[in-house]
Protein backbone atom coordinates (compact mmCIF):
# COMPACT_ATOMS: atom_id res chain seq x y z
CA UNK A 1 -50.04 27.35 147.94
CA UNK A 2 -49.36 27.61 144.40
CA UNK A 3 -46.10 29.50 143.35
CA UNK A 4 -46.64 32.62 140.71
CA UNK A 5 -44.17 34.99 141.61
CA UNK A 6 -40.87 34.27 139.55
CA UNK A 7 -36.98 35.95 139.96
CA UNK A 8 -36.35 36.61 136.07
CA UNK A 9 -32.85 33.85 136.45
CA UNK A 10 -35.50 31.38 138.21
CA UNK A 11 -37.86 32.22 134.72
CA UNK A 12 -35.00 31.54 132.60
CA UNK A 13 -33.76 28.49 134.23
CA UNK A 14 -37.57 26.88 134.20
CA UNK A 15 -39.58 28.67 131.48
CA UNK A 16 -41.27 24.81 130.70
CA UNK A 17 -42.24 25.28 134.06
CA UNK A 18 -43.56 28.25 133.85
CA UNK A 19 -45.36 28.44 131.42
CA UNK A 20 -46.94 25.45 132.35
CA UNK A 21 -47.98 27.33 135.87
CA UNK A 22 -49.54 29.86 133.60
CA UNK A 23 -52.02 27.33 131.82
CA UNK A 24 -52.85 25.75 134.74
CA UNK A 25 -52.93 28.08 137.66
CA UNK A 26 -53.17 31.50 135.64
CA UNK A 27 -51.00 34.25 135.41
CA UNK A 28 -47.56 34.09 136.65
CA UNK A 29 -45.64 37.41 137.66
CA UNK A 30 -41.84 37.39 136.95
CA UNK A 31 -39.78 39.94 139.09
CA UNK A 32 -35.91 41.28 138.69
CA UNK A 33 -34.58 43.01 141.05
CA UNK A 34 -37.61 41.80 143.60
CA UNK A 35 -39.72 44.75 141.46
CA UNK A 36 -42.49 43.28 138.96
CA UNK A 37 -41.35 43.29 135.46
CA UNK A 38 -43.13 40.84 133.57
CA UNK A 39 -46.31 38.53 133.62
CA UNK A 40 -46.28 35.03 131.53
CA UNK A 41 -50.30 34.30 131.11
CA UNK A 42 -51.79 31.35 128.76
CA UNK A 43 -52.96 32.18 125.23
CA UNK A 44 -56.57 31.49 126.48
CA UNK A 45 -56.27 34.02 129.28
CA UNK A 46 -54.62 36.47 126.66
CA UNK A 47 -57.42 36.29 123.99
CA UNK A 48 -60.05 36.56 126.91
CA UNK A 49 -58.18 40.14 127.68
CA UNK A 50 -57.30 41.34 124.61
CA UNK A 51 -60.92 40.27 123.25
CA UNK A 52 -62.49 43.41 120.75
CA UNK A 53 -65.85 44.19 122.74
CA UNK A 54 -68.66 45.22 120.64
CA UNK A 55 -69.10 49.26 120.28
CA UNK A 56 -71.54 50.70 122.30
CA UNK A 57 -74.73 50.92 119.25
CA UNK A 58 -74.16 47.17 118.87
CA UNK A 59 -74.33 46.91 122.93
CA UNK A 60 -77.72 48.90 122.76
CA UNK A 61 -79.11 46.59 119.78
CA UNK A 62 -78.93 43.56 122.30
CA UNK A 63 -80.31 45.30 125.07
CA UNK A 64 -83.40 43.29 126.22
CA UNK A 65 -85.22 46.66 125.97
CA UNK A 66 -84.63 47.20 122.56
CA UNK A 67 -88.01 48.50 121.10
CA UNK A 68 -89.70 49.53 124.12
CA UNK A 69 -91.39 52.81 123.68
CA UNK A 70 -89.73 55.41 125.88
CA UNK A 71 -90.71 58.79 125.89
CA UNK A 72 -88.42 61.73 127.04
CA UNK A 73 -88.80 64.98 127.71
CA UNK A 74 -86.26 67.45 126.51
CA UNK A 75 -85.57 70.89 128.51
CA UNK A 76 -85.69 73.12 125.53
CA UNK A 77 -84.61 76.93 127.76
CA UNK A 78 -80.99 78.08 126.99
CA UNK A 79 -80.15 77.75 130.49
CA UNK A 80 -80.31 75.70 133.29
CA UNK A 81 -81.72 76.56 137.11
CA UNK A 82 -78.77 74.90 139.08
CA UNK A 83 -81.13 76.14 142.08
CA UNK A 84 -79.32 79.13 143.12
């Protein structure tokens, strides 16, 4: 099994190492004190998370069912029967 937990001197003392565990295994945790403290992840892995996702009008622009005619109904009464 591959390693990926790392004691922060251990880090140190093989950061070459490490960080090539990260690029080919994925993220590698590094502990001190036996507590996670740190993870060492490759740049591709990084951009994936830290990727800006389009906002939510742009989402609905690509939806497949863009243009389809859908006709709703709007409750137009002041209040609402919660069926009491």
């Amino acid at each position: 099994m591959a390693k990926t937990d790392w004691q922060l001197q251990e880090a140190k003392a093989r950061l070459s190492e490490l960080v090539k565990s990260a690029l080919r295994q994925g993220p590698q945790q590094i502990t001190v004190h036996g507590q996670p403290a740190a993870v060492v992840l490759s740049r591709a892995d990084y951009d994936r998370l830290t990727k800006k996702l389009p906002g939510f009008v742009k989402f609905m622009q690509k939806s497949p069912l863009k243009g389809t005619a859908i006709k709703l109904k709007r409750d137009k009464s002041l209040t609402r029967n919660n069926g009491l």
